[in-house]
Protein backbone atom coordinates (compact mmCIF):
# COMPACT_ATOMS: atom_id res chain seq x y z
CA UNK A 1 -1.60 21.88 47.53
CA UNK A 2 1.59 21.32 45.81
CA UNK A 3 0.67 18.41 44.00
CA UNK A 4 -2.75 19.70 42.57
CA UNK A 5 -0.95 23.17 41.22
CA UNK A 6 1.66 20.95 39.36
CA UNK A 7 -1.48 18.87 37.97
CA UNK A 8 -3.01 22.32 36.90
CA UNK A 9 -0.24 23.44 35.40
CA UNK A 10 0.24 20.18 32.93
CA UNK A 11 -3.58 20.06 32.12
CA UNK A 12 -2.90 24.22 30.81
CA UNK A 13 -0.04 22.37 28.59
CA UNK A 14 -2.27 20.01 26.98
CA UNK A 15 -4.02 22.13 24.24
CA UNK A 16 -0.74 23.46 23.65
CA UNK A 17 0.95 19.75 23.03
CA UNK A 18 -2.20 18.04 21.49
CA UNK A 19 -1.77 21.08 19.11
CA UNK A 20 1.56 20.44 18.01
CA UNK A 21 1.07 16.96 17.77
CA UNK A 22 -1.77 17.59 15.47
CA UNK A 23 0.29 19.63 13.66
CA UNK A 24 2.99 17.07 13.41
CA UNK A 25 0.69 14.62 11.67
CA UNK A 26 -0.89 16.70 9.72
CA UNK A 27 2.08 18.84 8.38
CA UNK A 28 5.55 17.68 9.37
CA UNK A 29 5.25 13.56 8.55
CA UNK A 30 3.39 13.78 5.32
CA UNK A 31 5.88 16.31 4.38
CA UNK A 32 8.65 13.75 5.06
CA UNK A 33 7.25 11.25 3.61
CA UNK A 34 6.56 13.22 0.15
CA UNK A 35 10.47 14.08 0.70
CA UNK A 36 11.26 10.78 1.12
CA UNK A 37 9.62 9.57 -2.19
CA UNK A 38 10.82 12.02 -4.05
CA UNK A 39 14.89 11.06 -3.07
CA UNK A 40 13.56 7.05 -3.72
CA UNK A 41 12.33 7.84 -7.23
CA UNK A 42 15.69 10.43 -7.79
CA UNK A 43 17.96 7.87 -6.57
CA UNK A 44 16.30 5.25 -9.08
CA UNK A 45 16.64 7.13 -12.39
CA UNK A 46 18.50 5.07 -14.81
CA UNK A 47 19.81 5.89 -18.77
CA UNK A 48 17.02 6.39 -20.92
CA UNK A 49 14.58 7.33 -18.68
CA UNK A 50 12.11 10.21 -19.28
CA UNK A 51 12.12 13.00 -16.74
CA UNK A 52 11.03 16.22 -16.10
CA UNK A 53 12.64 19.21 -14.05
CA UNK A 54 11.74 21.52 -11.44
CA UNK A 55 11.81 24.26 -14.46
CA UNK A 56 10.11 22.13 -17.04
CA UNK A 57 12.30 21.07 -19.26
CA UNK A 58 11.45 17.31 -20.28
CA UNK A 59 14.49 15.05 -21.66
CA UNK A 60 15.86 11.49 -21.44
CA UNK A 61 18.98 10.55 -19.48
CA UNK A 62 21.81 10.29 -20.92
CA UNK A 63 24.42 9.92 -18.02
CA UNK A 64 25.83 10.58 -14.51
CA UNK A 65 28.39 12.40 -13.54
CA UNK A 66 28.50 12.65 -10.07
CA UNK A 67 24.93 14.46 -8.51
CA UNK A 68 24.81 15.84 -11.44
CA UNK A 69 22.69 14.27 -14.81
CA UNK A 70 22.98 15.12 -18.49
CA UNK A 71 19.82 15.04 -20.16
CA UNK A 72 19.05 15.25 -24.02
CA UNK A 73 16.12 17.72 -24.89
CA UNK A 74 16.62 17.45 -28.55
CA UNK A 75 18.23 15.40 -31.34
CA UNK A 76 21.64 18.04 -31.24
CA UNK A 77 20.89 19.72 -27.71
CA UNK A 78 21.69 18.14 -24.23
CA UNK A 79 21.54 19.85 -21.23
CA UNK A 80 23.36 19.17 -17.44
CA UNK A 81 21.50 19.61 -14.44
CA UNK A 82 21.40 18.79 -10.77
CA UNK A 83 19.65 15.20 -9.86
CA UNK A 84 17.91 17.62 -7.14
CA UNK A 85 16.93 19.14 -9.98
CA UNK A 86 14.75 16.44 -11.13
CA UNK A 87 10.74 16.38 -10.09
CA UNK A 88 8.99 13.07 -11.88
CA UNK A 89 9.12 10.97 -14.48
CA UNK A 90 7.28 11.21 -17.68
CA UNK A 91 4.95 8.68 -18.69
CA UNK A 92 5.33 8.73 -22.70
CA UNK A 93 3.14 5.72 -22.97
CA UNK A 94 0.20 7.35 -21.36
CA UNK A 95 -0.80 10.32 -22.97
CA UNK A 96 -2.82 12.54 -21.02
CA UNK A 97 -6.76 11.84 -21.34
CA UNK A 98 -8.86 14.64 -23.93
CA UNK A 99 -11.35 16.10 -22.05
CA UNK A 100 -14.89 15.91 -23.33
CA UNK A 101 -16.27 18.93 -24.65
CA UNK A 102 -19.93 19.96 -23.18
């Protein structure tokens, strides 16, 4: 009897498990993965690159100064933010596509 109540109380665990590792997959790894990309691509910036921040701004690189990255938004204007800062890279050589009009 001991043996088949410690059997029925791991088959009650299972939805609970296969949930969470569904939920893993689903949720937790692509997250990392996004996370991961994102540090890869901050990590790779170099001068004269086009980027765009988490606020909006758009500029080209300029310099380093620690985590930090000075960015020029305009012929006079330059600006210092955080590399963390930092969400893509702007294509200028692709602009974006018109949309046809029905």
């Amino acid at each position: 009897m001991q043996g088949n109540s410690a059997l029925m109380g791991l088959t009650g665990l299972m939805p609970f498990i296969l949930i969470i590792v569904i939920f893993y997959f689903i949720l937790i790894r692509p997250q990392m993965k996004k996370e991961k990309a994102m540090e890869k691509m901050r990590s790779e910036i170099k001068k004269g690159d086009n980027v765009v921040t988490s606020g909006g701004i758009c500029g080209t690189v300029l310099d380093f100064k620690g985590d930090k990255v000075i960015l020029r938004i305009d012929d006079r204007a330059t600006l210092m933010v955080l590399r963390g800062a930092i969400s893509g890279l702007q294509d200028l050589a692709a602009p974006p596509e018109a949309q046809p009009v029905k």
